[in-house]
PDB file of N, CA and C in Angstrom:
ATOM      1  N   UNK A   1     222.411  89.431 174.957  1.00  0.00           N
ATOM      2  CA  UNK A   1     222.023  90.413 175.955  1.00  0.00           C
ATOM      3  C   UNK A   1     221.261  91.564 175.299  1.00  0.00           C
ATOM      4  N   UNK A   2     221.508  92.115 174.464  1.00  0.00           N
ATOM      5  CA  UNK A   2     221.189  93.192 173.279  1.00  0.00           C
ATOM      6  C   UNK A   2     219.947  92.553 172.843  1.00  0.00           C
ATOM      7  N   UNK A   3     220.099  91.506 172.394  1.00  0.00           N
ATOM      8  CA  UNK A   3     218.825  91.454 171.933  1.00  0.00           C
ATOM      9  C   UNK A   3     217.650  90.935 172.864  1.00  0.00           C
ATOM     10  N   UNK A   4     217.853  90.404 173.982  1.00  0.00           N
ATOM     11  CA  UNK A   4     216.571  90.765 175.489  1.00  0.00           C
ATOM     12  C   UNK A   4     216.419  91.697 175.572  1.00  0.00           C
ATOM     13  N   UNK A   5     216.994  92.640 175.940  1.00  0.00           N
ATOM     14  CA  UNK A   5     216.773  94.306 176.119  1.00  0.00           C
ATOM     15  C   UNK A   5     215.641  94.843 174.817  1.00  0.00           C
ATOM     16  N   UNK A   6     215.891  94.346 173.643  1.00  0.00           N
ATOM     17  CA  UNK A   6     215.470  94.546 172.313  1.00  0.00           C
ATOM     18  C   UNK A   6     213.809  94.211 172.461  1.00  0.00           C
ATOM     19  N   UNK A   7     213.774  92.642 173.169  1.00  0.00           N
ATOM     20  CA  UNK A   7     212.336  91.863 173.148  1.00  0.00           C
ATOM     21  C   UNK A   7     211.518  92.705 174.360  1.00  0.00           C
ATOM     22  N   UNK A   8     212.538  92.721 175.362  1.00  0.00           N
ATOM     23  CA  UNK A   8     211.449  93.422 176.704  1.00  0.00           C
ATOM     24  C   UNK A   8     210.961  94.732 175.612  1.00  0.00           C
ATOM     25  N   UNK A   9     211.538  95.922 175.185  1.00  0.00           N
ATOM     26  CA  UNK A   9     211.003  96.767 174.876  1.00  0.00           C
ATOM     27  C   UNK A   9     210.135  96.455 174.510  1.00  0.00           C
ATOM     28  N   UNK A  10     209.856  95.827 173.138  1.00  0.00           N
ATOM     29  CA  UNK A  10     209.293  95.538 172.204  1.00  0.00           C
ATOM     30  C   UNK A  10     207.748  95.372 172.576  1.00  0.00           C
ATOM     31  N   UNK A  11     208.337  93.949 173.755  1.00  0.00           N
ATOM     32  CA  UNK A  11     206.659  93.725 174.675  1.00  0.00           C
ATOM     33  C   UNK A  11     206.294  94.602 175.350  1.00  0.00           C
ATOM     34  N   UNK A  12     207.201  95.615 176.223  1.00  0.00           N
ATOM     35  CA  UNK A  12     206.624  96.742 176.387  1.00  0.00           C
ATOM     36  C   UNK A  12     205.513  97.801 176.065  1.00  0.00           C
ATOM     37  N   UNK A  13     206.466  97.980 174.432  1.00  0.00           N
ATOM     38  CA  UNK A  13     205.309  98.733 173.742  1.00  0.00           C
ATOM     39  C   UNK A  13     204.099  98.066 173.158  1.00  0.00           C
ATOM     40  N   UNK A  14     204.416  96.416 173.174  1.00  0.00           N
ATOM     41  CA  UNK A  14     202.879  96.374 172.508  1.00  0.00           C
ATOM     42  C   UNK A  14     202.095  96.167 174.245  1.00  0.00           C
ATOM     43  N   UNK A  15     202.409  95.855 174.861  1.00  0.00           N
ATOM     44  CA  UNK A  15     201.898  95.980 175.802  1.00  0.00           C
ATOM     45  C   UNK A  15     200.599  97.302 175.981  1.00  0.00           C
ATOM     46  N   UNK A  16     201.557  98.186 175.972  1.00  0.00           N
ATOM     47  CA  UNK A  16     201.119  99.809 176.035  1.00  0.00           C
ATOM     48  C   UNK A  16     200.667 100.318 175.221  1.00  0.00           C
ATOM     49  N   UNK A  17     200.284  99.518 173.856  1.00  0.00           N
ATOM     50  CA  UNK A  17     199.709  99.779 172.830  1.00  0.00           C
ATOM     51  C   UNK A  17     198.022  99.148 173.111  1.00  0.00           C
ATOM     52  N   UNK A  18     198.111  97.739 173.489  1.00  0.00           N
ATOM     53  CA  UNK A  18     197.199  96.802 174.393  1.00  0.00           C
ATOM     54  C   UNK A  18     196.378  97.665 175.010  1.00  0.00           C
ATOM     55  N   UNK A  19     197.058  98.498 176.007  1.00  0.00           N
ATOM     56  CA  UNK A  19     196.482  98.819 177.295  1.00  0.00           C
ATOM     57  C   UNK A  19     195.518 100.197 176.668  1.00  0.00           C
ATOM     58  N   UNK A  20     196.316 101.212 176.042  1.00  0.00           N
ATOM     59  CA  UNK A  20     195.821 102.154 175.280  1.00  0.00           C
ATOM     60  C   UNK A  20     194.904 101.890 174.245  1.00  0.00           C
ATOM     61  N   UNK A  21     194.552 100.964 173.695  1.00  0.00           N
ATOM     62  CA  UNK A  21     193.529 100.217 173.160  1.00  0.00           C
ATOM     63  C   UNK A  21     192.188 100.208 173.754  1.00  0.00           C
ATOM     64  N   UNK A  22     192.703  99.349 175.027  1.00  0.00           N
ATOM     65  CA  UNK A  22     191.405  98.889 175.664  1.00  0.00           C
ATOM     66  C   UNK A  22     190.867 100.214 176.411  1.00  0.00           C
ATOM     67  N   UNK A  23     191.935 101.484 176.796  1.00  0.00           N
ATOM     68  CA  UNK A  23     191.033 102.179 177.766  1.00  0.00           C
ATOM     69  C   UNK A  23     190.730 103.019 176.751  1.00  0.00           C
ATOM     70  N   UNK A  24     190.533 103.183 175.313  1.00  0.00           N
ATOM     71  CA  UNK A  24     189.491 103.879 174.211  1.00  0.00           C
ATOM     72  C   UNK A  24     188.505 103.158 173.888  1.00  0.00           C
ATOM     73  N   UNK A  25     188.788 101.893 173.740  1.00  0.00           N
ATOM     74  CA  UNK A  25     187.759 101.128 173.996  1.00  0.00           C
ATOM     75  C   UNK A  25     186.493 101.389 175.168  1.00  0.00           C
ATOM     76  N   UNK A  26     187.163 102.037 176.047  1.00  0.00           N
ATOM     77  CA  UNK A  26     186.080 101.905 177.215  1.00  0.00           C
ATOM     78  C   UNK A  26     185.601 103.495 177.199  1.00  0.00           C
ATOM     79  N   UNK A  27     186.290 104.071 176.735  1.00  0.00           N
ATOM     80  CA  UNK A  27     185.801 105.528 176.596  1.00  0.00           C
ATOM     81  C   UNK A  27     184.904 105.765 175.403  1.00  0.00           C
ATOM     82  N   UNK A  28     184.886 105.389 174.341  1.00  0.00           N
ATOM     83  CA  UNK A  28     184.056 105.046 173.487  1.00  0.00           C
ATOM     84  C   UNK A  28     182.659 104.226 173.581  1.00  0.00           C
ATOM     85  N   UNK A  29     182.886 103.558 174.366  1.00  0.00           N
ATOM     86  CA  UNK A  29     181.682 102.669 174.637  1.00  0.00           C
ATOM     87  C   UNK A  29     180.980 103.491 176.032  1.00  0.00           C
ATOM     88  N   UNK A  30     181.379 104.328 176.420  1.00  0.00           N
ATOM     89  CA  UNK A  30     180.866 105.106 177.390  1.00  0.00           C
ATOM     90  C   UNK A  30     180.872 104.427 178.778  1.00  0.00           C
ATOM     91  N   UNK A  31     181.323 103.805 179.135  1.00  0.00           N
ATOM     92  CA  UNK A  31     181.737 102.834 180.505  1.00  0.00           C
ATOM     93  C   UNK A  31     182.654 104.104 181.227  1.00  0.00           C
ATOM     94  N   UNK A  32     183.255 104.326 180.948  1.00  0.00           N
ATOM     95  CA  UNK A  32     184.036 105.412 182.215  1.00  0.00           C
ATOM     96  C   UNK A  32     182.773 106.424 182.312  1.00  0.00           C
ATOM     97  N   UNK A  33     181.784 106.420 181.967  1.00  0.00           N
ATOM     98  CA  UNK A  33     180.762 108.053 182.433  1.00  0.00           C
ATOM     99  C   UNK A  33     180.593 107.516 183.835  1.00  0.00           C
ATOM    100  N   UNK A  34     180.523 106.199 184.131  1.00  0.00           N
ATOM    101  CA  UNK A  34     180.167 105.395 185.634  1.00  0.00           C
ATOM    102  C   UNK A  34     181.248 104.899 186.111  1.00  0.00           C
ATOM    103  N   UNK A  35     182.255 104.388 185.281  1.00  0.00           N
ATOM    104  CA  UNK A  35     184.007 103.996 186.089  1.00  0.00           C
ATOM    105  C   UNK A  35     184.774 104.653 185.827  1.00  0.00           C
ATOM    106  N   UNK A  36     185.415 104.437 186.925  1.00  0.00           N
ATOM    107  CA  UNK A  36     187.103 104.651 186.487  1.00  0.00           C
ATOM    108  C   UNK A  36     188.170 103.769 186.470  1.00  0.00           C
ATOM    109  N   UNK A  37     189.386 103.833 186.998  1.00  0.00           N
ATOM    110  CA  UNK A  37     190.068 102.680 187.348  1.00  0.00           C
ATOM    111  C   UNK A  37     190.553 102.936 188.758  1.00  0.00           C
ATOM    112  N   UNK A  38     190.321 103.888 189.516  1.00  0.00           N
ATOM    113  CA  UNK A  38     190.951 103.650 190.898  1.00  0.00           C
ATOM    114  C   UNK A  38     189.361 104.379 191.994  1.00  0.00           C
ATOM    115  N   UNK A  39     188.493 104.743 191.720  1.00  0.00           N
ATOM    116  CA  UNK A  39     187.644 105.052 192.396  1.00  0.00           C
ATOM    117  C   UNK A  39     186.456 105.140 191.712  1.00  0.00           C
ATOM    118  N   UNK A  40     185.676 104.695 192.767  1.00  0.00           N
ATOM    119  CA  UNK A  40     183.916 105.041 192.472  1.00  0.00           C
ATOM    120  C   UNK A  40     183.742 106.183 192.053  1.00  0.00           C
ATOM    121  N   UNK A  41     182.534 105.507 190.905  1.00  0.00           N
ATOM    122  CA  UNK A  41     181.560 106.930 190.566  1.00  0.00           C
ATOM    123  C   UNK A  41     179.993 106.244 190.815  1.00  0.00           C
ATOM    124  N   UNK A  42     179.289 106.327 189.298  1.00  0.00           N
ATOM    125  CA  UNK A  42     178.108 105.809 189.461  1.00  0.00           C
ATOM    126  C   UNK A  42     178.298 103.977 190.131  1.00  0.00           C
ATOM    127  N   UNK A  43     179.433 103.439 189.285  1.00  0.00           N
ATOM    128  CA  UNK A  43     179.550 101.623 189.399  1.00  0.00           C
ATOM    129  C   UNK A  43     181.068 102.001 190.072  1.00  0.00           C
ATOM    130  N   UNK A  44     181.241 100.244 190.462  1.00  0.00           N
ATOM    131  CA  UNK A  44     182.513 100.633 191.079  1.00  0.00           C
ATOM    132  C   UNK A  44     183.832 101.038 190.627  1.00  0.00           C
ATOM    133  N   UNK A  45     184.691 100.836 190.511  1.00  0.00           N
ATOM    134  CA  UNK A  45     186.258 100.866 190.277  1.00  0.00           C
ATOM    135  C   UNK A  45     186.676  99.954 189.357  1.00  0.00           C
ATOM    136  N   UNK A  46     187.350 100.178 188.240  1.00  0.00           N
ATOM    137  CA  UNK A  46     187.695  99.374 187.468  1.00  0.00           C
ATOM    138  C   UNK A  46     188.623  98.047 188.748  1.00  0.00           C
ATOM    139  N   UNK A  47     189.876  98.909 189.258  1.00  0.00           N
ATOM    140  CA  UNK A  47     190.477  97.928 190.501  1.00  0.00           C
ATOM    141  C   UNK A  47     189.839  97.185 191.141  1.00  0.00           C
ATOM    142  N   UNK A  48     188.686  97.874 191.473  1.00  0.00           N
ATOM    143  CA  UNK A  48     187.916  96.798 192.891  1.00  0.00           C
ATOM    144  C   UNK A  48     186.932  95.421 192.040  1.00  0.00           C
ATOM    145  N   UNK A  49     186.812  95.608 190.854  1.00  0.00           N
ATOM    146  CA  UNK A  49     185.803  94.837 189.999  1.00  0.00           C
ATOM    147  C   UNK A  49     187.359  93.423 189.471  1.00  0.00           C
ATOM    148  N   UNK A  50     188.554  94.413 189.327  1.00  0.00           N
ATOM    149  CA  UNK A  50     189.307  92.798 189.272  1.00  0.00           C
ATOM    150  C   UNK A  50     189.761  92.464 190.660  1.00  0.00           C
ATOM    151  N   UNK A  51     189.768  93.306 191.843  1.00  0.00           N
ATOM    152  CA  UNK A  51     189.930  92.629 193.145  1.00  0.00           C
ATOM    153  C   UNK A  51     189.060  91.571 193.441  1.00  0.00           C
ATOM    154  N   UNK A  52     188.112  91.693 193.332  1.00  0.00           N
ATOM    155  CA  UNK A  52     186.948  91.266 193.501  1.00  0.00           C
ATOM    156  C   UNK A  52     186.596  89.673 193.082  1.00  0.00           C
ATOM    157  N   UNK A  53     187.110  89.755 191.446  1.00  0.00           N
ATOM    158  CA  UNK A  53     187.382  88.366 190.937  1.00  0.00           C
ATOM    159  C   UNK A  53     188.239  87.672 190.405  1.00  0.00           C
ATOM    160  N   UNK A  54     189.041  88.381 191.415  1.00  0.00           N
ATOM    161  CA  UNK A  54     190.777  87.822 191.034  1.00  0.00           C
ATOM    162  C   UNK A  54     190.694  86.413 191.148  1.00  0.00           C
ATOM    163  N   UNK A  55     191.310  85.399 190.841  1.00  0.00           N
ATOM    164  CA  UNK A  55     191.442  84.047 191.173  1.00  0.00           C
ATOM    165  C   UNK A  55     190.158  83.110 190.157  1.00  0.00           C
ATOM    166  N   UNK A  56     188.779  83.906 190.057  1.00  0.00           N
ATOM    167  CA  UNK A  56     187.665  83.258 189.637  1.00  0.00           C
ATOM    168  C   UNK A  56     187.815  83.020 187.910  1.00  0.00           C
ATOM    169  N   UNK A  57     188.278  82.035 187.678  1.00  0.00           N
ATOM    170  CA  UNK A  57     187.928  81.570 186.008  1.00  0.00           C
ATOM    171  C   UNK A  57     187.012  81.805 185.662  1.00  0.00           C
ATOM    172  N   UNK A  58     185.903  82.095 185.805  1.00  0.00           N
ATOM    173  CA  UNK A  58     184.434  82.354 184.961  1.00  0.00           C
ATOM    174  C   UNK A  58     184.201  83.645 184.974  1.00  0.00           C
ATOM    175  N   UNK A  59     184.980  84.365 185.664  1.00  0.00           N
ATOM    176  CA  UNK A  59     184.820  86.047 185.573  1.00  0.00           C
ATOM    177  C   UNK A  59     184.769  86.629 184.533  1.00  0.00           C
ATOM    178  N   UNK A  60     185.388  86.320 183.607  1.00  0.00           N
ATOM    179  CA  UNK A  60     185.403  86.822 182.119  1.00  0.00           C
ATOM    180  C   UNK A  60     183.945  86.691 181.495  1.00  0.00           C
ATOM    181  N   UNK A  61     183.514  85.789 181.007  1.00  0.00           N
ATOM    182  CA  UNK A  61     182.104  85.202 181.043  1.00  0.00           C
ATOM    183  C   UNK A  61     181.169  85.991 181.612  1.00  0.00           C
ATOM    184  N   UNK A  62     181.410  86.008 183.346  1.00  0.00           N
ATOM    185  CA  UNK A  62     180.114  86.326 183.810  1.00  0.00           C
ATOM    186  C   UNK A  62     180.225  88.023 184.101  1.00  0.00           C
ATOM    187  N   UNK A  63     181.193  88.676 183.913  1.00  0.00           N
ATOM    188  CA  UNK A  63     181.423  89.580 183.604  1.00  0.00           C
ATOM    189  C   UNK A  63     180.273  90.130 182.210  1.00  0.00           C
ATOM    190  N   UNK A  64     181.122  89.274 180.768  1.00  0.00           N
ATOM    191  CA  UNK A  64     180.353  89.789 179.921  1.00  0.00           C
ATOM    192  C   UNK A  64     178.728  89.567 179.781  1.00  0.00           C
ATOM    193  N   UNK A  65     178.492  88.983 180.273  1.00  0.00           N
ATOM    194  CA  UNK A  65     177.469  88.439 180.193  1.00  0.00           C
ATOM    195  C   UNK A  65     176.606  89.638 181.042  1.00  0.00           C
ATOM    196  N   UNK A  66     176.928  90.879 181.987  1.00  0.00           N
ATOM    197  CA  UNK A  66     176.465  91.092 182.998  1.00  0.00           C
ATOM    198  C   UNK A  66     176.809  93.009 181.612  1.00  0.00           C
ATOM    199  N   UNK A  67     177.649  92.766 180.973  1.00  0.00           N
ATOM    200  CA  UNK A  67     177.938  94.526 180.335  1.00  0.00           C
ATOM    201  C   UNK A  67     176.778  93.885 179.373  1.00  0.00           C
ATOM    202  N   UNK A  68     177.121  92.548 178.647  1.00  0.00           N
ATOM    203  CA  UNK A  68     175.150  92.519 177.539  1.00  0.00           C
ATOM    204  C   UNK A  68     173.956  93.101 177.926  1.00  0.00           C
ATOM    205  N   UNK A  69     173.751  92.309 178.984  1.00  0.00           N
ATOM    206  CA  UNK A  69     172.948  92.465 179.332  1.00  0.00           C
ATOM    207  C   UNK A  69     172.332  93.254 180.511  1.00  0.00           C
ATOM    208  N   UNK A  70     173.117  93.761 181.078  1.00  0.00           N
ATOM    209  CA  UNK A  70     172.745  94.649 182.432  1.00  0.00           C
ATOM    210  C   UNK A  70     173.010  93.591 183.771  1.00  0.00           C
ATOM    211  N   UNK A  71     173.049  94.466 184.927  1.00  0.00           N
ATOM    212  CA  UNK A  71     172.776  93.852 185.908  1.00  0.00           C
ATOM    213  C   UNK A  71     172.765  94.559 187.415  1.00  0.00           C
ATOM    214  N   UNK A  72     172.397  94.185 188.625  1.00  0.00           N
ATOM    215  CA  UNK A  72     171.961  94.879 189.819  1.00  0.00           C
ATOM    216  C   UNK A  72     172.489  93.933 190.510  1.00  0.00           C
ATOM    217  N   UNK A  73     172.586  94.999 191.717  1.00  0.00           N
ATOM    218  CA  UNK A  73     172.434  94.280 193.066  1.00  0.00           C
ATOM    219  C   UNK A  73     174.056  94.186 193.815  1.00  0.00           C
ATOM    220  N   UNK A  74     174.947  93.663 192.970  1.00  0.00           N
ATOM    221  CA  UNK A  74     176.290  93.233 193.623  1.00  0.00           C
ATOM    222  C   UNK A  74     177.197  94.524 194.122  1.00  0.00           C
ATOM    223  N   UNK A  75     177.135  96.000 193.770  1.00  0.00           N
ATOM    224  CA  UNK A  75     177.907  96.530 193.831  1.00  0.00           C
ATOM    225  C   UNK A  75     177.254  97.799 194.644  1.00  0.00           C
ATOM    226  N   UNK A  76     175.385  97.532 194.577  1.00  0.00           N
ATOM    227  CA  UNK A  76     174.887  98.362 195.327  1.00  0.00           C
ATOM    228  C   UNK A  76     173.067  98.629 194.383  1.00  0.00           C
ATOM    229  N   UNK A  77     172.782  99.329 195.086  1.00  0.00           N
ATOM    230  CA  UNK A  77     171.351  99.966 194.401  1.00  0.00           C
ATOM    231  C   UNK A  77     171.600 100.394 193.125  1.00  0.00           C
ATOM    232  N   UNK A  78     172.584 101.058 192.555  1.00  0.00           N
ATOM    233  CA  UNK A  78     172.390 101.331 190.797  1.00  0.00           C
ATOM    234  C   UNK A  78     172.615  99.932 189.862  1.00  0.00           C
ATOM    235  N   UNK A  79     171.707 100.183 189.118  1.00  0.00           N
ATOM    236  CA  UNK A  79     171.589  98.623 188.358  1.00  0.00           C
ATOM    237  C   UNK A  79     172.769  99.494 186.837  1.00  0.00           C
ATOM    238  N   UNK A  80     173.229  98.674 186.412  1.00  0.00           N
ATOM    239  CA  UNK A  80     174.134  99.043 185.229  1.00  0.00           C
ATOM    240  C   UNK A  80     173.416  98.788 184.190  1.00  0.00           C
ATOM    241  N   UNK A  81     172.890  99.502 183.143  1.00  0.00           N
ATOM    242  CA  UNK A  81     171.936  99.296 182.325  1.00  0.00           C
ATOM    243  C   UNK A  81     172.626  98.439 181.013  1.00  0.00           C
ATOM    244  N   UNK A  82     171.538  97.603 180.208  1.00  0.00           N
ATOM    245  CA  UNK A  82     172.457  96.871 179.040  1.00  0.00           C
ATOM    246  C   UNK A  82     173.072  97.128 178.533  1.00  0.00           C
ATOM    247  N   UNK A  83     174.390  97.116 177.567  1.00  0.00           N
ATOM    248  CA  UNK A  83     174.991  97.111 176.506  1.00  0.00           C
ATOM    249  C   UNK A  83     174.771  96.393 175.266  1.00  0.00           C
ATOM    250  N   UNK A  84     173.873  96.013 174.822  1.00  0.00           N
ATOM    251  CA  UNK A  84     173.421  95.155 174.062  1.00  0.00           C
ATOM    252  C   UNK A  84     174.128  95.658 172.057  1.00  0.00           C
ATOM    253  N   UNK A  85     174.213  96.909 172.170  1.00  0.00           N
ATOM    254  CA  UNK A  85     175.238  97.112 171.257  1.00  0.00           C
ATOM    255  C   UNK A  85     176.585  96.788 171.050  1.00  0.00           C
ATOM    256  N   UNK A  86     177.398  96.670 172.070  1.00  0.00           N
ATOM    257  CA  UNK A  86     178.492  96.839 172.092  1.00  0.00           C
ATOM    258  C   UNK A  86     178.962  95.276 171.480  1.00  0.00           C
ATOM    259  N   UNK A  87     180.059  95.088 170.669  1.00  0.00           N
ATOM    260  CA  UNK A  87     180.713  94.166 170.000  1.00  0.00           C
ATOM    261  C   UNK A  87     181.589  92.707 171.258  1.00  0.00           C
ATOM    262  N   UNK A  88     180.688  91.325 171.333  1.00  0.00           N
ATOM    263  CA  UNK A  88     181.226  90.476 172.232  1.00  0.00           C
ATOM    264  C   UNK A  88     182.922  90.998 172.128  1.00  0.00           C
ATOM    265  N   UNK A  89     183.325  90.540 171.262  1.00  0.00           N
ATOM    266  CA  UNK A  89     185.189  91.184 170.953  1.00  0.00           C
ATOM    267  C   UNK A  89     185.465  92.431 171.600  1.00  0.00           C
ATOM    268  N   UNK A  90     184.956  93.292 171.701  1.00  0.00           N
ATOM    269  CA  UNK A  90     185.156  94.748 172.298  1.00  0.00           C
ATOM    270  C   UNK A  90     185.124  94.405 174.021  1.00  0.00           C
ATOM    271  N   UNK A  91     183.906  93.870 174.299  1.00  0.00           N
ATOM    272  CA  UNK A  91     183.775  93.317 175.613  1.00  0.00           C
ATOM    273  C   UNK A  91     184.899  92.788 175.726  1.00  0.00           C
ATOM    274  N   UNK A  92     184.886  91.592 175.339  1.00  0.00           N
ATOM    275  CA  UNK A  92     186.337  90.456 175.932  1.00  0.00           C
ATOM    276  C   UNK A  92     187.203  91.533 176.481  1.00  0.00           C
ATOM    277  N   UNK A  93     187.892  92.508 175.358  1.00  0.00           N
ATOM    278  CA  UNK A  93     189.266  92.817 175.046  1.00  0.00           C
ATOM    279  C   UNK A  93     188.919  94.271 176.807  1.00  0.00           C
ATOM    280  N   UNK A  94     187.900  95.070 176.972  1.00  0.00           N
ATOM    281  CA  UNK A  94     187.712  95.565 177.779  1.00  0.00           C
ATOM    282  C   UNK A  94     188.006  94.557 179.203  1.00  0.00           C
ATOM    283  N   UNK A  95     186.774  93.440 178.885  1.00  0.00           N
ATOM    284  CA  UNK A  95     186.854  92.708 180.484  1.00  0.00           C
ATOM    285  C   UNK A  95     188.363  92.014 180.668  1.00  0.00           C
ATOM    286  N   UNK A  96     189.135  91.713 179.745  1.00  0.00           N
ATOM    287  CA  UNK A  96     190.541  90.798 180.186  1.00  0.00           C
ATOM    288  C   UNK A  96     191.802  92.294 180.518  1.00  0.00           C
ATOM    289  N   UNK A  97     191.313  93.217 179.898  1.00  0.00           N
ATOM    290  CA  UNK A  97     191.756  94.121 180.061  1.00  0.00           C
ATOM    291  C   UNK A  97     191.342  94.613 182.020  1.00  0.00           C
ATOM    292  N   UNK A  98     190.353  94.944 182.517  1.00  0.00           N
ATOM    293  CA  UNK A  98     189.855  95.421 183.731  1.00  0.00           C
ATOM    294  C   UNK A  98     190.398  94.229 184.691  1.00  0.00           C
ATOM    295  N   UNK A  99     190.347  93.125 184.323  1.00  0.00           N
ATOM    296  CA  UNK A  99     190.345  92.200 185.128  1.00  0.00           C
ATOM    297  C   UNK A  99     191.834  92.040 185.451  1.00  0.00           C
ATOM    298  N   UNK A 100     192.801  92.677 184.476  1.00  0.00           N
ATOM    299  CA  UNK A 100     194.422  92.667 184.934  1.00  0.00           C
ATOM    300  C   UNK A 100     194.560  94.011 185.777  1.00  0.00           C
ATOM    301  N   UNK A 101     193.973  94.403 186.086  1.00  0.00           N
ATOM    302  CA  UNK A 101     194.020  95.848 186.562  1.00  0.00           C
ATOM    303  C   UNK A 101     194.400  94.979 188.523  1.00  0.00           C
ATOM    304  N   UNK A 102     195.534  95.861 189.294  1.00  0.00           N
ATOM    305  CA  UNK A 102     196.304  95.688 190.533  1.00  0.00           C
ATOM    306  C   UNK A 102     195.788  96.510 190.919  1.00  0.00           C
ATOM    307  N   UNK A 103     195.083  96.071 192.367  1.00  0.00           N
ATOM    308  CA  UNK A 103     194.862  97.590 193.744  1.00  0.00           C
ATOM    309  C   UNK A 103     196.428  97.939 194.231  1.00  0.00           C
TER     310      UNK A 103
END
């Protein structure tokens, strides 16, 4: 019993270590100047971007594929300009990160 109590923590904190990771990750890479996680700014909502492709297996992918390189149209008239710097690994760990994000 003691030692479940022991493991939940444990995953807890790396959990929250995870999570605190990825949202410096995203502050660093300058992605929150246009998101957040619960409301619009320039792009949408960190929430509404995993509402959005909850269920879809290729989201990850076409996700990154869309912070490389830029993209328009789906979320409205502002086009999201490339990231072409930013590290594929940094992406992943951001997009699997956004994409667990609950409305």
């Amino acid at each position: 019993m003691k030692i479940a109590a022991i493991a939940v923590a444990v995953l807890a904190l790396a959990a929250t270590g995870v999570a605190g990771a990825s949202e410096d990750l995203l502050k660093k890479s300058g992605c929150t100047a246009c998101h957040q996680n619960d409301k619009k700014l320039v792009g949408p909502a960190y929430k509404d971007v995993a509402a959005k492709y909850k269920g879809d297996a290729g989201a990850a992918a076409k996700l990154a594929g869309k912070v490389k390189a830029g993209g328009s149209g789906v979320w409205g008239p502002v086009p999201m300009p490339p990231h072409p710097q930013l590290k594929d690994d940094d992406i992943k760990t951001m997009i699997v990160y956004v994409l667990a994000m609950k409305k």
